[in-house]
N, C-alpha and C. Protein backbone atom coordinates (compact mmCIF):
# COMPACT_ATOMS: atom_id res chain seq x y z
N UNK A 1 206.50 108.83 57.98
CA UNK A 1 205.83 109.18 59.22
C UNK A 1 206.87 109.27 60.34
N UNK A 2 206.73 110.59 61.26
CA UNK A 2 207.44 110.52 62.49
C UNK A 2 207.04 109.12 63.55
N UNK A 3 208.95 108.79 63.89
CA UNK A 3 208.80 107.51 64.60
C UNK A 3 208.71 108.07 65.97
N UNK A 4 207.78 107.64 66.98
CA UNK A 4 208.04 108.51 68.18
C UNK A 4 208.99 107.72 68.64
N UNK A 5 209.44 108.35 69.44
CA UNK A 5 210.94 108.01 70.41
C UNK A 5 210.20 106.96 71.72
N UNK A 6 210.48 105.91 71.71
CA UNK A 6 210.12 104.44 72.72
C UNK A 6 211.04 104.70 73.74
N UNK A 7 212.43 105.54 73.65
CA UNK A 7 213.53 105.40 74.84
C UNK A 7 212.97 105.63 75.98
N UNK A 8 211.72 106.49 76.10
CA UNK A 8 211.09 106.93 77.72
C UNK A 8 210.43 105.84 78.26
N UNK A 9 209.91 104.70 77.33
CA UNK A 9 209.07 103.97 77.96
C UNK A 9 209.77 101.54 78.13
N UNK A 10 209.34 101.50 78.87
CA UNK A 10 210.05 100.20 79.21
C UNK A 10 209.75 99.42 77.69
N UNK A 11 210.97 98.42 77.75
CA UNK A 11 210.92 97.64 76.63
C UNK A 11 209.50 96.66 76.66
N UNK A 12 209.11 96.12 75.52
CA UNK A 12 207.47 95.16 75.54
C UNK A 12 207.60 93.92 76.22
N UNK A 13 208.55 93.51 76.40
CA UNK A 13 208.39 92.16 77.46
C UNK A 13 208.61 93.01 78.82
N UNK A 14 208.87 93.93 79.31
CA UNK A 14 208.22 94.48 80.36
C UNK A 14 207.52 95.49 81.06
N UNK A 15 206.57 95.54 79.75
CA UNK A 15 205.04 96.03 80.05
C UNK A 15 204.28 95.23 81.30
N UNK A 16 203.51 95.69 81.64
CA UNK A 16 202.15 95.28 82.65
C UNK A 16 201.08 94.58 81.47
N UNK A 17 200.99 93.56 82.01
CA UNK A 17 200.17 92.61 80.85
C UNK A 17 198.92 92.34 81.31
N UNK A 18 197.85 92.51 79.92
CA UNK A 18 196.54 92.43 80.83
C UNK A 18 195.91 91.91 79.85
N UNK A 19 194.44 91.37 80.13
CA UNK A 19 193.83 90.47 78.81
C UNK A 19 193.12 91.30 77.85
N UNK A 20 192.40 90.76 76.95
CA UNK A 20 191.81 91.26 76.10
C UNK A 20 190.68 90.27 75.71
N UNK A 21 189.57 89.91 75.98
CA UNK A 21 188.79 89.09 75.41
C UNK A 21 187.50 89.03 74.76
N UNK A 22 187.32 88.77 73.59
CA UNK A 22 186.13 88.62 72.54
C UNK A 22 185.15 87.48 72.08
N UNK A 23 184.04 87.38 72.58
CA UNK A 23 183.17 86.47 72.38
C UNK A 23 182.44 86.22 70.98
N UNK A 24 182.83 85.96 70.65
CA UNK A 24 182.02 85.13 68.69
C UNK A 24 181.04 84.56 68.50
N UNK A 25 179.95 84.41 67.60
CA UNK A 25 179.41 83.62 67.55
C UNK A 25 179.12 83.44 66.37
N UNK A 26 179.78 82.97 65.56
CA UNK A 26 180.46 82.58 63.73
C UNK A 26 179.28 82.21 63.33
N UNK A 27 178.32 81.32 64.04
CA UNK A 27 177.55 81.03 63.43
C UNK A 27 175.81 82.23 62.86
N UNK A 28 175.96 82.85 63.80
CA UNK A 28 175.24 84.11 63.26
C UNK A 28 175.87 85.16 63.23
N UNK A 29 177.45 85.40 62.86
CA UNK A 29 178.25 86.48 62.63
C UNK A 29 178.18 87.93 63.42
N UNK A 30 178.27 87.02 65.04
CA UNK A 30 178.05 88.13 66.13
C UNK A 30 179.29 88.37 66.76
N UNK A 31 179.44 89.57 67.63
CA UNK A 31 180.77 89.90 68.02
C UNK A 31 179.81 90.36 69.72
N UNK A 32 180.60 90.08 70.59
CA UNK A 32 179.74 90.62 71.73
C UNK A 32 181.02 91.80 72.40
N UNK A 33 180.25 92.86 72.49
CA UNK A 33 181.31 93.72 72.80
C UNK A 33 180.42 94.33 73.87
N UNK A 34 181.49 95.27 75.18
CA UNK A 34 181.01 95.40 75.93
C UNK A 34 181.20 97.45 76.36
N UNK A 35 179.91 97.75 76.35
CA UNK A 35 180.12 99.57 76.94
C UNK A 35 180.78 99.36 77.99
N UNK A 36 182.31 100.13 78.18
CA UNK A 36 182.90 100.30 79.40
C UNK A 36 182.52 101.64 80.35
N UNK A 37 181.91 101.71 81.63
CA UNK A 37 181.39 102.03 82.29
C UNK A 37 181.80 103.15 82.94
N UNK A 38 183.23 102.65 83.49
CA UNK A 38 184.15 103.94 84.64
C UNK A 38 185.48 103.33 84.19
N UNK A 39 186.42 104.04 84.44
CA UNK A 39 187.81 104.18 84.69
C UNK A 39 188.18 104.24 83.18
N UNK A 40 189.47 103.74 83.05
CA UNK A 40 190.12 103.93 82.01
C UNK A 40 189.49 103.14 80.21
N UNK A 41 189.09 103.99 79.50
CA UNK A 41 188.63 103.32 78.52
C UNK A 41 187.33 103.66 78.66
N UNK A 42 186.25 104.58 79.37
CA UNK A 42 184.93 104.89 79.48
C UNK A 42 184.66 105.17 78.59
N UNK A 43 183.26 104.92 78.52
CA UNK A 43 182.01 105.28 76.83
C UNK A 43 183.06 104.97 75.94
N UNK A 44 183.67 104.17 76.11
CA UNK A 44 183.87 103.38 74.84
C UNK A 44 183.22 101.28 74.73
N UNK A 45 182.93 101.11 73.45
CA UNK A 45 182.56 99.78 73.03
C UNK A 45 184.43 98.87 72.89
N UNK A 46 184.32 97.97 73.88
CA UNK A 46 185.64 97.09 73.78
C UNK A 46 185.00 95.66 74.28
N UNK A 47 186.40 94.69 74.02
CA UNK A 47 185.95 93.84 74.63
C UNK A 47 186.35 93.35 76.16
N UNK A 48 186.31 92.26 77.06
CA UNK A 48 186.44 92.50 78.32
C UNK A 48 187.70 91.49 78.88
N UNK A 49 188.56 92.51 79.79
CA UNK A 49 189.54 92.22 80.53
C UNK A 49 189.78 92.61 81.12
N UNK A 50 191.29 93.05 81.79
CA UNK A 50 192.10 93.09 82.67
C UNK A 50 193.51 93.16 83.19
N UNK A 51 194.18 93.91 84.34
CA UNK A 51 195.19 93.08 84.69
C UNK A 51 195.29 91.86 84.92
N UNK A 52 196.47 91.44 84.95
CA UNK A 52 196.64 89.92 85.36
C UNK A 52 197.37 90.03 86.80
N UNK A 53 197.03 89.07 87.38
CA UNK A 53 197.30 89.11 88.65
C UNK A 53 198.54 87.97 89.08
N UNK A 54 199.31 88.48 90.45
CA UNK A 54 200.35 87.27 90.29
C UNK A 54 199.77 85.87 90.60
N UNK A 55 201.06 84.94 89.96
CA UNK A 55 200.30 83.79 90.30
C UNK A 55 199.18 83.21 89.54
N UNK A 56 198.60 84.18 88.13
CA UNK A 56 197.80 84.06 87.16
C UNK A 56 198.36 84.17 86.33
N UNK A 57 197.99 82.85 85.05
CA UNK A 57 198.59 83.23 83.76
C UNK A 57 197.79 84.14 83.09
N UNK A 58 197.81 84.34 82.01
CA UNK A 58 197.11 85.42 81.04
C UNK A 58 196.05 84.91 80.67
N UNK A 59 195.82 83.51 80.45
CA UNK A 59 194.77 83.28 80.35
C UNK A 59 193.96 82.78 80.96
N UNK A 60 194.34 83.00 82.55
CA UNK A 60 193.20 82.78 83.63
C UNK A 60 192.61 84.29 83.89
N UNK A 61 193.64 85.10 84.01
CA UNK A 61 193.61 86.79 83.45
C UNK A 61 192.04 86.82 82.63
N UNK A 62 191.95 86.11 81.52
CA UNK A 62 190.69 86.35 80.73
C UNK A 62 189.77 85.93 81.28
N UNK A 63 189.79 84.43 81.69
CA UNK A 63 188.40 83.76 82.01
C UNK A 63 187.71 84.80 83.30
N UNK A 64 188.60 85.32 84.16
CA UNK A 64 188.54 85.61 85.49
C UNK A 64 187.67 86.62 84.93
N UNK A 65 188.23 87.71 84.73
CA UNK A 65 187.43 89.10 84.32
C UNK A 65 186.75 89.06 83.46
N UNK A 66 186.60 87.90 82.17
CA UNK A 66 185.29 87.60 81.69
C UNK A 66 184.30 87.58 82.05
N UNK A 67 184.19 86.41 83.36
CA UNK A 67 183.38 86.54 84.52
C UNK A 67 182.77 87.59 85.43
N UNK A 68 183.71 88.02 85.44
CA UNK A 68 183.51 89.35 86.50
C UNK A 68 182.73 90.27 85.85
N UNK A 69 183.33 90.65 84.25
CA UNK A 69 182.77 92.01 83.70
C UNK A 69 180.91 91.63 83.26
N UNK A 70 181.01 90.69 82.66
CA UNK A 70 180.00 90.38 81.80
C UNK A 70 178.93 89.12 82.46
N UNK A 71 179.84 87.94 83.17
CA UNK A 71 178.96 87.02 83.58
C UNK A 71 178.70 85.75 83.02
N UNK A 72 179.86 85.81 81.78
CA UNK A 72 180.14 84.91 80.91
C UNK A 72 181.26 84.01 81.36
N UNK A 73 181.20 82.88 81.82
CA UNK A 73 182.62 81.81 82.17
C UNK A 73 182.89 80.92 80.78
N UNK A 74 183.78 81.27 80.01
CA UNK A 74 184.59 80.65 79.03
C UNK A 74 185.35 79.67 79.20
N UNK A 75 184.55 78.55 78.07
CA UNK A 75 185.22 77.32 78.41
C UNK A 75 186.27 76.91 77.22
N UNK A 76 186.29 77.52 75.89
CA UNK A 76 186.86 77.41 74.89
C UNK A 76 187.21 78.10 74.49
N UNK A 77 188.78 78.89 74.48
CA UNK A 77 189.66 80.03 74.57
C UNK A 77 190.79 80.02 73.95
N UNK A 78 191.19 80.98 72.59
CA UNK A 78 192.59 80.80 72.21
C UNK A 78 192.75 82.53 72.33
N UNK A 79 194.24 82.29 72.58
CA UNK A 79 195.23 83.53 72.14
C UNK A 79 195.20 83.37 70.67
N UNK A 80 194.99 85.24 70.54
CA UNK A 80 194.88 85.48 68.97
C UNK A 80 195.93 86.42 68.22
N UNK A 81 196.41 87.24 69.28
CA UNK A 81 197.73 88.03 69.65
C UNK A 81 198.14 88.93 70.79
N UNK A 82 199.06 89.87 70.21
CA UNK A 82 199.81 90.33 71.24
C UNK A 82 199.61 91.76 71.00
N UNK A 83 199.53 92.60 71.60
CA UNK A 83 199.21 93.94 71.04
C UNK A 83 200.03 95.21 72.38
N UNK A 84 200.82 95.67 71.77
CA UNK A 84 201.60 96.75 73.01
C UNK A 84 201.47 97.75 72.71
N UNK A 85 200.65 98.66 73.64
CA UNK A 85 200.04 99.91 74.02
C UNK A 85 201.19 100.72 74.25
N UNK A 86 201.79 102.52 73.77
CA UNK A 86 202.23 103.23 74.58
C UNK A 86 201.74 104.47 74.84
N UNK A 87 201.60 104.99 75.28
CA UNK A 87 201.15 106.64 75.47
C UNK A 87 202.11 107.63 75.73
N UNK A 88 202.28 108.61 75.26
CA UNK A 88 203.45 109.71 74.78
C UNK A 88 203.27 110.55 76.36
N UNK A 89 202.16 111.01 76.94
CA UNK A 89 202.12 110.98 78.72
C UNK A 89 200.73 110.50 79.33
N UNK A 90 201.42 109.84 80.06
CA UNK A 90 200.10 109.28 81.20
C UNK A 90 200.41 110.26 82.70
N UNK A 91 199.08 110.35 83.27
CA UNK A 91 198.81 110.65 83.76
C UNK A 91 199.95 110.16 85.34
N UNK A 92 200.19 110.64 86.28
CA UNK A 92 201.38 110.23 87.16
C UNK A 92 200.80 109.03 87.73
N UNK A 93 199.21 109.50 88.20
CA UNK A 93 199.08 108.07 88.99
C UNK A 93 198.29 106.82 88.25
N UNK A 94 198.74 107.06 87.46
CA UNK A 94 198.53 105.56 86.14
C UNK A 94 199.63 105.91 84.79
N UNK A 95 199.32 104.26 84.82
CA UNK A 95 200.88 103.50 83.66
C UNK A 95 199.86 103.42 82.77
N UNK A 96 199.49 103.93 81.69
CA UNK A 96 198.63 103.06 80.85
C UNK A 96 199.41 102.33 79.73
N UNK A 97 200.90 102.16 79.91
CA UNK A 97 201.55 101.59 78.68
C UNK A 97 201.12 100.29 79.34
N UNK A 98 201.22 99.29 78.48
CA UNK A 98 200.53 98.00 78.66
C UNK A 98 200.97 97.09 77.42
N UNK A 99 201.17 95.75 77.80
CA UNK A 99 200.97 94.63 76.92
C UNK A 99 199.62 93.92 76.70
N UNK A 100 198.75 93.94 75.81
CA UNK A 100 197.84 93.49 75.91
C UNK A 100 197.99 92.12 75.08
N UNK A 101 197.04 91.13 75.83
CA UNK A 101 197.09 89.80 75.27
C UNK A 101 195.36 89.55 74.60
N UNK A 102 195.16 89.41 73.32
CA UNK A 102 194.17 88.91 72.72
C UNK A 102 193.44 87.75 72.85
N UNK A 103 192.31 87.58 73.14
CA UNK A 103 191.62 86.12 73.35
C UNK A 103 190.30 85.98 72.57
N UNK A 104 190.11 85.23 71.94
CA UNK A 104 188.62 84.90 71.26
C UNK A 104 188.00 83.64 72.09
N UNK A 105 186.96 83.79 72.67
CA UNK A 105 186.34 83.25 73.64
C UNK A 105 185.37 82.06 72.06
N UNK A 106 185.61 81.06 72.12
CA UNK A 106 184.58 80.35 71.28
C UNK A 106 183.40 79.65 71.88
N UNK A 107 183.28 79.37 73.11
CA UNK A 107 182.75 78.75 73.99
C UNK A 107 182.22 78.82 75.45
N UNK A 108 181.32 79.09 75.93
CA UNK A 108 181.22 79.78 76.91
C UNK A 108 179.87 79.18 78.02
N UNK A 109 179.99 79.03 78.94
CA UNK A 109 178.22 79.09 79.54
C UNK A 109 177.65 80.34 80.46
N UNK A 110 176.39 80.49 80.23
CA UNK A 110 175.89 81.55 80.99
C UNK A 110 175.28 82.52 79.71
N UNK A 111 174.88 83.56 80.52
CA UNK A 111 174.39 84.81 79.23
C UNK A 111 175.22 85.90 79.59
N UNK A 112 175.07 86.79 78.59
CA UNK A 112 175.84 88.22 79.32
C UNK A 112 175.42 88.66 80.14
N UNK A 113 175.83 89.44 81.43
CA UNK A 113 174.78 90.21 81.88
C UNK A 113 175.46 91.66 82.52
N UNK A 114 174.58 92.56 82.43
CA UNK A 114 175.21 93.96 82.91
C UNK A 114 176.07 93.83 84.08
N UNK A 115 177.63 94.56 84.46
CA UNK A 115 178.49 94.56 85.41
C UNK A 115 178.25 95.93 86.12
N UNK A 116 178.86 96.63 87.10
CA UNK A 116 179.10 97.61 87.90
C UNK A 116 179.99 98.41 86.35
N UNK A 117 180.73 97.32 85.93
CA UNK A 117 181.85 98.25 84.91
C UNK A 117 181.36 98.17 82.74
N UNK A 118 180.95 96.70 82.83
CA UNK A 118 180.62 97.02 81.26
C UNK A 118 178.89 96.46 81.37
N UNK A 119 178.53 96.83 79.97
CA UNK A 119 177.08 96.93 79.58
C UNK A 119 177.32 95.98 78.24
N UNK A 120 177.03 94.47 77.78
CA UNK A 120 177.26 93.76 76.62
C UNK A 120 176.16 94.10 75.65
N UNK A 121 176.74 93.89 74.96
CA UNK A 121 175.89 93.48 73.69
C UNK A 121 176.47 93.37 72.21
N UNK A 122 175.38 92.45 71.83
CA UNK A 122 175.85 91.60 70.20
C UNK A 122 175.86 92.88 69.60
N UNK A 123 176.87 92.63 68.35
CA UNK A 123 176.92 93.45 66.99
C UNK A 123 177.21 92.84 66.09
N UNK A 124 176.76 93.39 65.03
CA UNK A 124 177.01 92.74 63.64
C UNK A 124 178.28 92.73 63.58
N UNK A 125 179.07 91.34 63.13
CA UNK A 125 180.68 91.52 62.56
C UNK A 125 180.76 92.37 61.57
N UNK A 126 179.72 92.51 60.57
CA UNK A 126 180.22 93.48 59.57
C UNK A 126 179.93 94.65 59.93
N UNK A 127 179.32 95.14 60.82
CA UNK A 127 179.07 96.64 61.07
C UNK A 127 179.50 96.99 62.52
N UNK A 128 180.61 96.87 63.17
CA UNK A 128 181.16 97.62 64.06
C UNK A 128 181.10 98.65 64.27
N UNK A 129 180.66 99.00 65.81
CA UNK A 129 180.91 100.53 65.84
C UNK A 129 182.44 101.08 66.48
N UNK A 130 182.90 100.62 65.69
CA UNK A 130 184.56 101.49 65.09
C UNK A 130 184.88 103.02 65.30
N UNK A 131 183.73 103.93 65.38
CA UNK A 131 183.74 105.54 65.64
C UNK A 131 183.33 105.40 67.68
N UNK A 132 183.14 104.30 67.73
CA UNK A 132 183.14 104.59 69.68
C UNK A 132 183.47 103.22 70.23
N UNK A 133 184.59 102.64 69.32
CA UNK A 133 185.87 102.05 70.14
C UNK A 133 187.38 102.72 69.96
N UNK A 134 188.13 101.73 70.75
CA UNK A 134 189.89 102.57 70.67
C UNK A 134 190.06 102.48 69.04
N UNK A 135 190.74 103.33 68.72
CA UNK A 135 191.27 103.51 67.47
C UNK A 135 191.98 102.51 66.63
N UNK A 136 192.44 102.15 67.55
CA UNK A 136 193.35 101.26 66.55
C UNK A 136 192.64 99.57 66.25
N UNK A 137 191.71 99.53 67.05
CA UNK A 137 190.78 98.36 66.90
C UNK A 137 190.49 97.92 65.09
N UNK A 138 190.20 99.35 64.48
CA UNK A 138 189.82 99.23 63.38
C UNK A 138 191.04 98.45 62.64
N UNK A 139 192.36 98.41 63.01
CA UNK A 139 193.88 97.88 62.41
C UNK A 139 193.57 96.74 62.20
N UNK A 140 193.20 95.88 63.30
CA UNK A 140 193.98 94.91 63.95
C UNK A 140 192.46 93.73 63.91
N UNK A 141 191.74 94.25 64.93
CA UNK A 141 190.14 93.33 65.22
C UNK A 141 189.86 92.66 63.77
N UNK A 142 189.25 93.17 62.89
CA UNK A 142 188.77 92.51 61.50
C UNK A 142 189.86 91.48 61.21
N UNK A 143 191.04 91.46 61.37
CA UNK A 143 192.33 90.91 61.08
C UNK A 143 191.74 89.22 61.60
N UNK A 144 191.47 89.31 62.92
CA UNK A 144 191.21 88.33 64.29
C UNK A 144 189.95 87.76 63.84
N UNK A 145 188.83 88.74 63.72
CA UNK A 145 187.30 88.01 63.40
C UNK A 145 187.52 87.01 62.00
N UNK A 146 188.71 87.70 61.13
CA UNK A 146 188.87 86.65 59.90
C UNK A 146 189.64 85.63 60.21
N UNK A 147 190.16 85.35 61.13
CA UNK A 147 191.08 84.30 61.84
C UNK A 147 192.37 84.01 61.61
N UNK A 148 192.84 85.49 61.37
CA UNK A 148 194.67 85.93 61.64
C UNK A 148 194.93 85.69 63.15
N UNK A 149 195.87 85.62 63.31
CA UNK A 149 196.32 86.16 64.54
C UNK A 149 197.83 87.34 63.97
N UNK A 150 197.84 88.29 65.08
CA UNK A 150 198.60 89.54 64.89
C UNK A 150 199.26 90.20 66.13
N UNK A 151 200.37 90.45 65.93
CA UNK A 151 201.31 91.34 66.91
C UNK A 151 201.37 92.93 66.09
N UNK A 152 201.20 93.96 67.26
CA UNK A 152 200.92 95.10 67.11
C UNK A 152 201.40 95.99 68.22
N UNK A 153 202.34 97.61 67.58
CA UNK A 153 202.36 98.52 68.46
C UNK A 153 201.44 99.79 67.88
N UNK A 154 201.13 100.26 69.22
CA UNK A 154 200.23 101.73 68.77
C UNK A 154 200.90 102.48 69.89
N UNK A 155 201.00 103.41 68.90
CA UNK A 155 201.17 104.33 70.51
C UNK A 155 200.08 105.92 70.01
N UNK A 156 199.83 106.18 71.01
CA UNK A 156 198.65 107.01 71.47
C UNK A 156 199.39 108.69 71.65
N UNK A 157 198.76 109.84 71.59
CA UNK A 157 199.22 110.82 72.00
C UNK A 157 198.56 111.58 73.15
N UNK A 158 198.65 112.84 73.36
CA UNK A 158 198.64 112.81 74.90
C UNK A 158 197.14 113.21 74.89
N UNK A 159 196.64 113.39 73.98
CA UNK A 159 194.89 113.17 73.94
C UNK A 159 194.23 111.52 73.26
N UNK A 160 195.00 110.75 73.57
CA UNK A 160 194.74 109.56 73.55
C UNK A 160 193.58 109.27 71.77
N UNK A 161 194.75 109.51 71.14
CA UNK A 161 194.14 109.97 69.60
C UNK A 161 195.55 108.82 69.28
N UNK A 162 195.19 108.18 68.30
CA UNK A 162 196.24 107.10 67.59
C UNK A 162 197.93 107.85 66.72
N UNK A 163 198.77 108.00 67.30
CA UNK A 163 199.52 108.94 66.53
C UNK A 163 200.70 107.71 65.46
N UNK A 164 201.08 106.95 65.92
CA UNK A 164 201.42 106.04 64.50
C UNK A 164 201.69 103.85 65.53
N UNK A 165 201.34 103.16 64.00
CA UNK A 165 200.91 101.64 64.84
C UNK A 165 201.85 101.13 63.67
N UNK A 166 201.93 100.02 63.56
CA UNK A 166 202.22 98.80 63.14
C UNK A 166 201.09 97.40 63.27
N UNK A 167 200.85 96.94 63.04
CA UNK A 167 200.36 95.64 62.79
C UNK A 167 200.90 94.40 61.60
N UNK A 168 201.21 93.19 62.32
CA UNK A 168 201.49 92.48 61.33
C UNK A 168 200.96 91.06 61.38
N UNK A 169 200.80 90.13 60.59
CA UNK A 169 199.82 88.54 60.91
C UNK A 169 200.83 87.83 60.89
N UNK A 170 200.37 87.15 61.78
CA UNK A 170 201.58 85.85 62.06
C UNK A 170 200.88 84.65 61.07
């Protein structure tokens, strides 16, 4: 497979780092994923985050916009991995290359509830809808719900179609 050329884009420890977070519920084999609404990532099923802001670690990054998107405040939270985004061209007035940081939310109070930006709801772990999330979800996610944790590059092409990834379990 053609390797795309990374020289145009900044090395992965200095990406723009933003969260990634997924709510579980093992015990009836639910995944709560959320319809993203507007901006980057629309009509697609993901789970909910963010930039991180200064002065915030990554994983206040999650709880924060957990909150925000869905309405859910997470009290029991691990990093599950690391996952670095590139795109072959972005648009001038957005970076979408990104470090994304993985979180599985185990614990939480509150219910979901509809945001300005996502729309939640449960899905079966075994039946994802995989045909209207990001692509590479299908790599990596199942990896996490089985309780790997994984570092991963994808990079994207300029129709934001998966053009070649890596994934590996720590």
């Amino acid at each position: 497979m053609h390797m795309y050329d990374l020289s145009n884009h900044p090395p992965s420890d200095a990406l723009r780092k933003v969260s990634l977070a997924f709510i579980i519920d093992k015990e009836n084999r639910k995944l709560l994923l959320a319809m993203k609404k507007r901006g980057f990532g629309k009509d697609r099923w993901n789970g909910y985050g963010g930039k991180q802001i200064q002065g915030e670690s990554i994983e206040e990054t999650a709880i924060r916009e957990t909150k925000e998107e869905i309405g859910i405040e997470p009290t029991k939270i691990e990093m599950v991995g690391t996952l670095n985004f590139f795109f072959e061209k972005t648009p001038n007035d957005a970076d979408w290359n990104q470090q994304v940081v993985v979180f599985i939310i185990k614990e939480w109070k509150g219910m979901p509830s509809e945001s300005e930006e996502m729309r939640p709801e449960w899905f079966d772990i075994d039946r994802l809808p995989f045909d209207f999330m990001w692509e590479d979800d299908k790599y990596w996610l199942p990896k996490v719900l089985s309780g790997k944790k994984v570092e991963g590059t994808f990079i994207f092409d300029n129709d934001q179609k998966l053009h070649e990834f890596e994934v590996k379990e720590l």
